[in-house]
PDB file of N, CA and C in Angstrom:
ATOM      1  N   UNK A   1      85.485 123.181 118.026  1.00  0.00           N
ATOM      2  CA  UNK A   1      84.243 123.515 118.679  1.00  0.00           C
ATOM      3  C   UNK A   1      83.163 122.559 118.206  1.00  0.00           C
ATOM      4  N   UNK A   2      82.210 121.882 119.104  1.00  0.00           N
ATOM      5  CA  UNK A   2      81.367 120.940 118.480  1.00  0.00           C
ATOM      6  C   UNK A   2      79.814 121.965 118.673  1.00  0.00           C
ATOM      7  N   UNK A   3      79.451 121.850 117.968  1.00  0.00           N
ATOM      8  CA  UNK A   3      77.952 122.674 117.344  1.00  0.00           C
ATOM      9  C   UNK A   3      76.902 121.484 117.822  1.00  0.00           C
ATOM     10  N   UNK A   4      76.086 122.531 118.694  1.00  0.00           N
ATOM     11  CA  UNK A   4      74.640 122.447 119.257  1.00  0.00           C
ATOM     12  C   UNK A   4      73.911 121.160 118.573  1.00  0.00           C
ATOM     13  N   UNK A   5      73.186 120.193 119.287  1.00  0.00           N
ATOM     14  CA  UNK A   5      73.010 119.237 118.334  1.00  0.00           C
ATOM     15  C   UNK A   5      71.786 119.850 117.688  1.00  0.00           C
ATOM     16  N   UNK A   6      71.404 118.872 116.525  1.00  0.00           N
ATOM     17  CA  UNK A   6      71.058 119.333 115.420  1.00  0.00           C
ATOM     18  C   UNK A   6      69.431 118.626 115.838  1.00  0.00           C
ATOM     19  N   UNK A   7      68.250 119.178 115.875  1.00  0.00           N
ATOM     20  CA  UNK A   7      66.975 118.089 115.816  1.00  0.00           C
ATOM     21  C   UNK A   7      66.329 117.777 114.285  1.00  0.00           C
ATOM     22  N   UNK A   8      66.416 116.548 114.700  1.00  0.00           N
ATOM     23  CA  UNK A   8      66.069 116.159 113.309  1.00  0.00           C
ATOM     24  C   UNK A   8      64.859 115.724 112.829  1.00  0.00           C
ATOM     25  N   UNK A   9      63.697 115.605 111.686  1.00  0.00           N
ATOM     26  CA  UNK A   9      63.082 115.984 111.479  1.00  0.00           C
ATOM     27  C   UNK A   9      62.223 114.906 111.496  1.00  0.00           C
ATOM     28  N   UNK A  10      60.638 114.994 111.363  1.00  0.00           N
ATOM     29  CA  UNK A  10      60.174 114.281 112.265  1.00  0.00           C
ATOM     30  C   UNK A  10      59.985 112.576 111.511  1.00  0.00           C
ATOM     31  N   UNK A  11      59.427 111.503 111.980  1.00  0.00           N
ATOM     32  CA  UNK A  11      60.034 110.213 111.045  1.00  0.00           C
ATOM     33  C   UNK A  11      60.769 109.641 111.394  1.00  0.00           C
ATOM     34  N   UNK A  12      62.329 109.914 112.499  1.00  0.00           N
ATOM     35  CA  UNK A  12      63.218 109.398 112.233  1.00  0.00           C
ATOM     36  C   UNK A  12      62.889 109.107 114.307  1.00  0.00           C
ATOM     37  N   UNK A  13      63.545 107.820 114.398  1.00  0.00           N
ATOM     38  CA  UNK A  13      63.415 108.111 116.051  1.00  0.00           C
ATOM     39  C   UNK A  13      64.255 108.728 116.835  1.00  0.00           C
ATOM     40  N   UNK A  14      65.650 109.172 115.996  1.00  0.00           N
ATOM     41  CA  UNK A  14      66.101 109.894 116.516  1.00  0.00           C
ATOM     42  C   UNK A  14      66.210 111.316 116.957  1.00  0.00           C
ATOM     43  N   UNK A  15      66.005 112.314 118.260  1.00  0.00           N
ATOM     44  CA  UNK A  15      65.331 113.409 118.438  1.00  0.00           C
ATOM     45  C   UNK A  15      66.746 114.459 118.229  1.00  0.00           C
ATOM     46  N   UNK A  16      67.823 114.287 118.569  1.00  0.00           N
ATOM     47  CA  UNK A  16      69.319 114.877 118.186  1.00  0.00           C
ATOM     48  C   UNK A  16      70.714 114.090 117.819  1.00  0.00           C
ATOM     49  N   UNK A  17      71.053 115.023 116.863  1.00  0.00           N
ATOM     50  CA  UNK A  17      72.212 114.330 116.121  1.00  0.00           C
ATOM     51  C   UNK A  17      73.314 115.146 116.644  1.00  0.00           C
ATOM     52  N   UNK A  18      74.098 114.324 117.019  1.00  0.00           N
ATOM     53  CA  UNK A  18      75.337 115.419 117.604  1.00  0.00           C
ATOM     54  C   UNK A  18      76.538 115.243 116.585  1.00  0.00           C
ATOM     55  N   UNK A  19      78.142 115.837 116.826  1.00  0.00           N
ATOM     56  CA  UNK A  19      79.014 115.335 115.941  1.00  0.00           C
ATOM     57  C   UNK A  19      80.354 115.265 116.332  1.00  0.00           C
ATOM     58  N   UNK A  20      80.720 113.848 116.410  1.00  0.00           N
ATOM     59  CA  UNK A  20      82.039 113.249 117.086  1.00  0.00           C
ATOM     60  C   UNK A  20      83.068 114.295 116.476  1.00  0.00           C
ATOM     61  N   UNK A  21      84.101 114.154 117.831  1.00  0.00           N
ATOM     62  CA  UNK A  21      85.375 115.156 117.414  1.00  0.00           C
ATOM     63  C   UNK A  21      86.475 114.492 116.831  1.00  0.00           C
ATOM     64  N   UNK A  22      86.252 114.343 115.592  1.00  0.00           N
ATOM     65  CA  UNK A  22      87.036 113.047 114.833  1.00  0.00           C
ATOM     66  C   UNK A  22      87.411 114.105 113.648  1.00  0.00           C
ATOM     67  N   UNK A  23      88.677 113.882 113.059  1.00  0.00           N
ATOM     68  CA  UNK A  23      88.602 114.061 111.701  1.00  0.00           C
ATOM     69  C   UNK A  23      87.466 114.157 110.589  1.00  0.00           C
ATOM     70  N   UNK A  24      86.889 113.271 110.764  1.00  0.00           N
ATOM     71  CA  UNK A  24      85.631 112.872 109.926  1.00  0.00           C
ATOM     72  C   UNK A  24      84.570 113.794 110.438  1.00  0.00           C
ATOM     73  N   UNK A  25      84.242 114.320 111.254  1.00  0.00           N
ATOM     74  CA  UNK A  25      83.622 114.753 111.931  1.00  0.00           C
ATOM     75  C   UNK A  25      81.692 114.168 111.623  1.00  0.00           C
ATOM     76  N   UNK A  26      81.576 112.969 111.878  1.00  0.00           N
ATOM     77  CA  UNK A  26      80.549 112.257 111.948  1.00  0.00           C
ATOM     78  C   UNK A  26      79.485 112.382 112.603  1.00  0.00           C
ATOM     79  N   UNK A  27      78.598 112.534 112.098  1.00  0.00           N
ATOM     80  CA  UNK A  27      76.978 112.689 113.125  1.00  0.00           C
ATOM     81  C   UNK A  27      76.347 111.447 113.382  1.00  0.00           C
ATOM     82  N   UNK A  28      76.227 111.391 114.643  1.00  0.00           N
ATOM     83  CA  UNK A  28      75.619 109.969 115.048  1.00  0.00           C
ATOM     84  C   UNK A  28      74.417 110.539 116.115  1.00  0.00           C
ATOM     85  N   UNK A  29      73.666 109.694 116.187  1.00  0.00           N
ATOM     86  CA  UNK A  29      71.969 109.796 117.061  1.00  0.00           C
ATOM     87  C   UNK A  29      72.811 110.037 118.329  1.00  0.00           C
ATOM     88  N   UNK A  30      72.494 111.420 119.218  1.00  0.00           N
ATOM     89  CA  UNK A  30      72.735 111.159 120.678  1.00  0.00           C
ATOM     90  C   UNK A  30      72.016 111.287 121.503  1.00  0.00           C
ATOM     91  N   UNK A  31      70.564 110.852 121.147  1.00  0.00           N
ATOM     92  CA  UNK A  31      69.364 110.701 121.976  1.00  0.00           C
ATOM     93  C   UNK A  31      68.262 110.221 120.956  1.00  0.00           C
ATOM     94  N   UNK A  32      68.098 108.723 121.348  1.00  0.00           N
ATOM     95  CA  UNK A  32      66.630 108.295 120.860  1.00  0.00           C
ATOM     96  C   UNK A  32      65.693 107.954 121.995  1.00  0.00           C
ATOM     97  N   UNK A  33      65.640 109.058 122.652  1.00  0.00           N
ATOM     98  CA  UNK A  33      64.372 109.497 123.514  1.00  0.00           C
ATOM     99  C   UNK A  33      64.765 108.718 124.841  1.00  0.00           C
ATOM    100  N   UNK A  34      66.173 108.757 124.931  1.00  0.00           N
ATOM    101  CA  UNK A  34      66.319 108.319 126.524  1.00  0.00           C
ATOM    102  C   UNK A  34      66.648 109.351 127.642  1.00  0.00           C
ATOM    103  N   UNK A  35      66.453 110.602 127.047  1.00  0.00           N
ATOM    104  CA  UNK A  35      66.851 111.833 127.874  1.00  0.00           C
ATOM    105  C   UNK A  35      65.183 112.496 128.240  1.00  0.00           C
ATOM    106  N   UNK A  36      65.416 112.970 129.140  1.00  0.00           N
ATOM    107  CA  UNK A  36      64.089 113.597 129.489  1.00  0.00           C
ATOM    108  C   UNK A  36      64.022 115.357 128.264  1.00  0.00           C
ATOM    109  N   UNK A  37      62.600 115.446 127.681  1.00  0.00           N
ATOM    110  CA  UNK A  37      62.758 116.590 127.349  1.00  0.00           C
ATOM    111  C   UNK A  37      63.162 117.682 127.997  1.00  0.00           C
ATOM    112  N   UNK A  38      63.935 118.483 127.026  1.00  0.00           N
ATOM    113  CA  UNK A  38      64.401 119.534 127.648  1.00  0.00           C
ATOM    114  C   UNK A  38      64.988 120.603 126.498  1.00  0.00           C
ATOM    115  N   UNK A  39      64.710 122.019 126.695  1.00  0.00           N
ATOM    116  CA  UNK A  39      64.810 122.490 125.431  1.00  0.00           C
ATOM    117  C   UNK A  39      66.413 123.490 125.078  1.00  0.00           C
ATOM    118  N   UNK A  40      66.887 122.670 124.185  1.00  0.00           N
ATOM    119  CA  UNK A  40      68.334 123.147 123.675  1.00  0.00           C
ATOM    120  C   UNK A  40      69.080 124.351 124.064  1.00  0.00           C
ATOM    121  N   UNK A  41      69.472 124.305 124.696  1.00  0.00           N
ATOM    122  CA  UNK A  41      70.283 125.557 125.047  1.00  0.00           C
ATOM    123  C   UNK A  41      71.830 125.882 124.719  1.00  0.00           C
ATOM    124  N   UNK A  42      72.676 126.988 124.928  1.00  0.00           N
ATOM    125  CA  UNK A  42      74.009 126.886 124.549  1.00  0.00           C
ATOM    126  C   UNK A  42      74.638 127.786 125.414  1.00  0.00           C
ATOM    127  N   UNK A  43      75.554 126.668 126.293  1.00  0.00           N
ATOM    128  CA  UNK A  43      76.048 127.688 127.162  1.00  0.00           C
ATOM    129  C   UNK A  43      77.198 128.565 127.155  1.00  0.00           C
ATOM    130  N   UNK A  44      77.668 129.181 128.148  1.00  0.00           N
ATOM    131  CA  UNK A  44      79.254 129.830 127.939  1.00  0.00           C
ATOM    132  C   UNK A  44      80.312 129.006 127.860  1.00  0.00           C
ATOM    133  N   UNK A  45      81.064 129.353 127.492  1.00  0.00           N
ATOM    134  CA  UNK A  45      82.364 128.612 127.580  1.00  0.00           C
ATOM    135  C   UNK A  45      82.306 127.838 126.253  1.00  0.00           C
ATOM    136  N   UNK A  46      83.550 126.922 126.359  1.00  0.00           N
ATOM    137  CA  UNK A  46      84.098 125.766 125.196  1.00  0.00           C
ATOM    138  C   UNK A  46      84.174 124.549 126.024  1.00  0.00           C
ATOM    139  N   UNK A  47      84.276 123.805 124.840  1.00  0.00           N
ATOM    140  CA  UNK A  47      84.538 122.068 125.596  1.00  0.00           C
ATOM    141  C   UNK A  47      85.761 122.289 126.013  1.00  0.00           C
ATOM    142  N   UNK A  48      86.391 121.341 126.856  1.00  0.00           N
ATOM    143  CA  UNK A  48      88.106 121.321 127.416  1.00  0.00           C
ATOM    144  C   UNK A  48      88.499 119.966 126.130  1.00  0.00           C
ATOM    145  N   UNK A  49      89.658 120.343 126.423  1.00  0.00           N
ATOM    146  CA  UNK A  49      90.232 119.864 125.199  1.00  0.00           C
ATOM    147  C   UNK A  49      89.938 117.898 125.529  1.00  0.00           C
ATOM    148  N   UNK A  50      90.005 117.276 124.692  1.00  0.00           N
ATOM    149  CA  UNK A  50      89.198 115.815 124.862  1.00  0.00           C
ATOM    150  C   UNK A  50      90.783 114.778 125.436  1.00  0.00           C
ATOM    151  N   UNK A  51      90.705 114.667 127.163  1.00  0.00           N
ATOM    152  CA  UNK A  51      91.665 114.012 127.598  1.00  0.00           C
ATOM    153  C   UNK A  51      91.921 112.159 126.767  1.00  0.00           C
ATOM    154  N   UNK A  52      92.995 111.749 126.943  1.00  0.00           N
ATOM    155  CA  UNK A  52      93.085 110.456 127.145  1.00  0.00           C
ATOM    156  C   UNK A  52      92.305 109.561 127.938  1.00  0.00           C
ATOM    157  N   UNK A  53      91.562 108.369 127.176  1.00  0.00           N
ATOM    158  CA  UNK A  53      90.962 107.833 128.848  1.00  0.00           C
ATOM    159  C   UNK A  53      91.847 107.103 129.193  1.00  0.00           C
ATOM    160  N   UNK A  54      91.019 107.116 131.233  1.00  0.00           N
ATOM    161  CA  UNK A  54      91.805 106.962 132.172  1.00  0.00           C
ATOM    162  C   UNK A  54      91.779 105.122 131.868  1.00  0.00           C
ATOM    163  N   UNK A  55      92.882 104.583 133.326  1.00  0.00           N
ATOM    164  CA  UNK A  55      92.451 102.538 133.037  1.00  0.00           C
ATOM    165  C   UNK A  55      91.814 102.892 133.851  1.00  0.00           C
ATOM    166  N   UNK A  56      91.292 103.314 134.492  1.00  0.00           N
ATOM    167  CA  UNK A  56      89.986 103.091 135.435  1.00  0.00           C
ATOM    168  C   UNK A  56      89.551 104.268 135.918  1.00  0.00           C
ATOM    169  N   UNK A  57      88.474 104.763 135.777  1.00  0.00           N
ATOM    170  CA  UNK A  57      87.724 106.074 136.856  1.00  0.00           C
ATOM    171  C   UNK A  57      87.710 105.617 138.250  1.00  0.00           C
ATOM    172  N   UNK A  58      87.473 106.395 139.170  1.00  0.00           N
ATOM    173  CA  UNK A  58      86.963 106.315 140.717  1.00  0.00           C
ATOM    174  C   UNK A  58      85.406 105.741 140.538  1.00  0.00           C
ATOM    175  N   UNK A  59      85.268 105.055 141.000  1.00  0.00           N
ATOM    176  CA  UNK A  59      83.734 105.171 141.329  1.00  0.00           C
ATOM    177  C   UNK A  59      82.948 105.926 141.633  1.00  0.00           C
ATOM    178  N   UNK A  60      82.410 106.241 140.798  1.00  0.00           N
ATOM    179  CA  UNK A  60      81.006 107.221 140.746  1.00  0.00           C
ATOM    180  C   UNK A  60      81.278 108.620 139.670  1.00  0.00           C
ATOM    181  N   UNK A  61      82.667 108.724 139.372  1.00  0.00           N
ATOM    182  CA  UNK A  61      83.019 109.814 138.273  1.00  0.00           C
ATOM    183  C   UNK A  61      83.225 109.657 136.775  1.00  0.00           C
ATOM    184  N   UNK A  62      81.831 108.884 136.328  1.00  0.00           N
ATOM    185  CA  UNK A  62      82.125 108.906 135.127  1.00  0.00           C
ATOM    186  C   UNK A  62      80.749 109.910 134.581  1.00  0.00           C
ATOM    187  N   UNK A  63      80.813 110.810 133.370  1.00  0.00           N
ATOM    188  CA  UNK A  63      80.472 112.032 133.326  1.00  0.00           C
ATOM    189  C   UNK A  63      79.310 111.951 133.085  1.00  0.00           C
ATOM    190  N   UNK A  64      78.492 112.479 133.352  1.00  0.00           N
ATOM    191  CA  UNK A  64      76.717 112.393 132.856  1.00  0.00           C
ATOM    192  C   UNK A  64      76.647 112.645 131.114  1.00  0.00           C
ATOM    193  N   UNK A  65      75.599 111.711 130.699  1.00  0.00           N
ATOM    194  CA  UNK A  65      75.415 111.528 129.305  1.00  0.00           C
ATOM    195  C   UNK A  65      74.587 112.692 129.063  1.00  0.00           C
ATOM    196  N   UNK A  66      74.777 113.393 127.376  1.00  0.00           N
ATOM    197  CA  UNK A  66      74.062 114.380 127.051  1.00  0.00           C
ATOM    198  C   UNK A  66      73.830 114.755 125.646  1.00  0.00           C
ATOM    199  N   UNK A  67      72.784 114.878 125.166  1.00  0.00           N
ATOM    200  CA  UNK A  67      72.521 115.125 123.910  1.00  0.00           C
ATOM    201  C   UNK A  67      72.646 116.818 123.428  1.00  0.00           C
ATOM    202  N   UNK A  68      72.617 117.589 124.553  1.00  0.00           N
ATOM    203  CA  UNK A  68      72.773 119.550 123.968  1.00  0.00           C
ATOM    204  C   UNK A  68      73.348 119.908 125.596  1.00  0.00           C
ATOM    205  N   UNK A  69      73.781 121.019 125.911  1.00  0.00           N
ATOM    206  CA  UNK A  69      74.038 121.829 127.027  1.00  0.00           C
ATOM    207  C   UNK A  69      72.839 122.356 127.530  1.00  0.00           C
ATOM    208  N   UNK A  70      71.598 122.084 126.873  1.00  0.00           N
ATOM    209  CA  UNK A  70      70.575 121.537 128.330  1.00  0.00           C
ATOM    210  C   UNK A  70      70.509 121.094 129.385  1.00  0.00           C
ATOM    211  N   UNK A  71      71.182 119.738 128.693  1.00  0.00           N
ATOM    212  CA  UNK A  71      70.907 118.734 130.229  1.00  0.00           C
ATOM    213  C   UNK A  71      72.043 118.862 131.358  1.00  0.00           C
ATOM    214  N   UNK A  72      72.922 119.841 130.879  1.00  0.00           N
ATOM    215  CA  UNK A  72      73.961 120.350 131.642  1.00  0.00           C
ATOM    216  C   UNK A  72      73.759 121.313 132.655  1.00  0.00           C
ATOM    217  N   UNK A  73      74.762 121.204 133.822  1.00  0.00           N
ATOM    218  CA  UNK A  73      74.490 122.966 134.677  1.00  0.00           C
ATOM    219  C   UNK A  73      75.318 123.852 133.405  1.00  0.00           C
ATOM    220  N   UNK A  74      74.819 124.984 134.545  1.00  0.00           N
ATOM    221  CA  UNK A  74      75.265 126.175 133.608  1.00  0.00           C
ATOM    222  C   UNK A  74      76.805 126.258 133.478  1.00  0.00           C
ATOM    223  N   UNK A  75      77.387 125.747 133.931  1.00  0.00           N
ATOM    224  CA  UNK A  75      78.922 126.328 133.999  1.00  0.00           C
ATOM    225  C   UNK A  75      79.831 124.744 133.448  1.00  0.00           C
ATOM    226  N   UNK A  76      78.793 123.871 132.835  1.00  0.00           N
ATOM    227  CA  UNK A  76      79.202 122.825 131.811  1.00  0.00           C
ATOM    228  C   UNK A  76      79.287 122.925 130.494  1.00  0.00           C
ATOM    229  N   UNK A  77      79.860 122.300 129.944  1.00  0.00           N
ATOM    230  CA  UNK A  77      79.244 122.081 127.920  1.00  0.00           C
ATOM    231  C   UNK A  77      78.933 120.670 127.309  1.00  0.00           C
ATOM    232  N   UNK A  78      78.019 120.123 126.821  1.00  0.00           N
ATOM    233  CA  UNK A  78      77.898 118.790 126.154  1.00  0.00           C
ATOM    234  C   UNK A  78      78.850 118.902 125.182  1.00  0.00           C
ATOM    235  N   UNK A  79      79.831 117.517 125.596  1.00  0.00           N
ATOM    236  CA  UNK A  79      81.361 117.868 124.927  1.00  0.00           C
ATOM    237  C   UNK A  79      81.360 116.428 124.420  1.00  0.00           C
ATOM    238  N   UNK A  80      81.813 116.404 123.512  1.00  0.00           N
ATOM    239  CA  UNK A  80      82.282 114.708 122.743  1.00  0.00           C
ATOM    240  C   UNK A  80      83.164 114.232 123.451  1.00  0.00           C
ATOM    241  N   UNK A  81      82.558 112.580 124.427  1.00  0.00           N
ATOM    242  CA  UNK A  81      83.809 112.283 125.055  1.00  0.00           C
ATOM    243  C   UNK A  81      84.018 110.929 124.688  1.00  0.00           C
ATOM    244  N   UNK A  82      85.883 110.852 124.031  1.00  0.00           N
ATOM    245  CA  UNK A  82      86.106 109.751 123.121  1.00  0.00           C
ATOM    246  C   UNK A  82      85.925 108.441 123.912  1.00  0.00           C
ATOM    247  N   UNK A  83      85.975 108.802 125.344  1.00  0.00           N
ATOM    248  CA  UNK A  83      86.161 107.039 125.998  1.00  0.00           C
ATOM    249  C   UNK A  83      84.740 106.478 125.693  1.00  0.00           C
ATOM    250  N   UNK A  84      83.628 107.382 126.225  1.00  0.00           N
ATOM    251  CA  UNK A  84      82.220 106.921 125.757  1.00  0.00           C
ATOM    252  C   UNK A  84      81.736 106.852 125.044  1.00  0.00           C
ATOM    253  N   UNK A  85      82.097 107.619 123.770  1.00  0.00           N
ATOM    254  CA  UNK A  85      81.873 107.507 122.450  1.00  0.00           C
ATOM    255  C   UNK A  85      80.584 108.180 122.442  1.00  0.00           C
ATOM    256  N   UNK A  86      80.237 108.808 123.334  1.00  0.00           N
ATOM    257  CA  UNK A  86      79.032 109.798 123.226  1.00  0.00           C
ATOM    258  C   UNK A  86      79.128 111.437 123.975  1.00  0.00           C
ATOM    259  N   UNK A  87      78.224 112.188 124.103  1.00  0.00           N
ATOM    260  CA  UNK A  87      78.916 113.447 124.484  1.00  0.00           C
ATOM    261  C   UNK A  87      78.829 113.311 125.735  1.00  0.00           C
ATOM    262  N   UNK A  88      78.986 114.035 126.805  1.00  0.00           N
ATOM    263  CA  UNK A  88      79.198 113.791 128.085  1.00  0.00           C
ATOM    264  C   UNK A  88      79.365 115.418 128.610  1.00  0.00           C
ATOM    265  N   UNK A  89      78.234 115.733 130.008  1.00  0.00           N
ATOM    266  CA  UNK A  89      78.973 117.485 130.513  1.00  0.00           C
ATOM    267  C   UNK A  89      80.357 117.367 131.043  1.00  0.00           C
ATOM    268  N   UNK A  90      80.582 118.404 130.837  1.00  0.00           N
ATOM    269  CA  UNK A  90      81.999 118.398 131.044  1.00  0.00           C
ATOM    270  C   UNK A  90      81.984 119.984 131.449  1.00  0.00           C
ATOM    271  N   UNK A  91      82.868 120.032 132.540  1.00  0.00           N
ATOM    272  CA  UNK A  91      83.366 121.663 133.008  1.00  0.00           C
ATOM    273  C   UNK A  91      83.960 122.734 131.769  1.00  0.00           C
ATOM    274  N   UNK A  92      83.165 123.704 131.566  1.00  0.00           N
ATOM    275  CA  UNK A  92      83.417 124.543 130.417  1.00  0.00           C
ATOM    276  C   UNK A  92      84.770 125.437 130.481  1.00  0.00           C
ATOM    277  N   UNK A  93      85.482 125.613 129.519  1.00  0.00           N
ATOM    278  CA  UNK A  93      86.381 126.033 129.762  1.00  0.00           C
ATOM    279  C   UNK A  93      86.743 127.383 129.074  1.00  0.00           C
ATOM    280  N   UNK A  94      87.190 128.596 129.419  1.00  0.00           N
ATOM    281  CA  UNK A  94      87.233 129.828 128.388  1.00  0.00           C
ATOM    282  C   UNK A  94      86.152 130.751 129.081  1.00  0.00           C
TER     283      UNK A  94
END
């Protein structure tokens, strides 16, 4: 389960720290103010489990970038996605 990003405190330019689904489980900046404000929310469901990436997407389906399940619809989750190396909504699952 990846946990709500974290806001971090003020000083730093980064506004949320999220945390890759790695062993290590690493926090890296996933918004230095390129997302429109919007205030943290947490929705239903779980992330789906983190596929293989594809050799190529379709055009136009690669997943919207996201720092919390804010910037998501409701029936998404800001999920760590390994091809982008950042979180991405993703259809909630559970």
């Amino acid at each position: 389960m990846v946990a709500l990003a974290d806001s971090k405190p003020s000083g730093d330019s980064c506004r949320y720290w999220c945390i890759r689904n790695t062993s290590k489980r690493q926090r890296y900046c996933c918004d230095k103010g390129q997302f429109p404000e919007v205030r943290p929310t947490k929705n239903r469901g779980r992330c789906p489990i983190d596929r293989p990436c594809p050799d190529d997407r379709p055009y136009g389906s690669t997943p919207k970038l996201c720092p919390h399940d804010g910037h998501c619809s409701y029936n998404e989750k800001c999920c760590y996605d390994s091809c982008l190396e950042h979180h991405a909504c993703k259809l909630a699952s559970g």
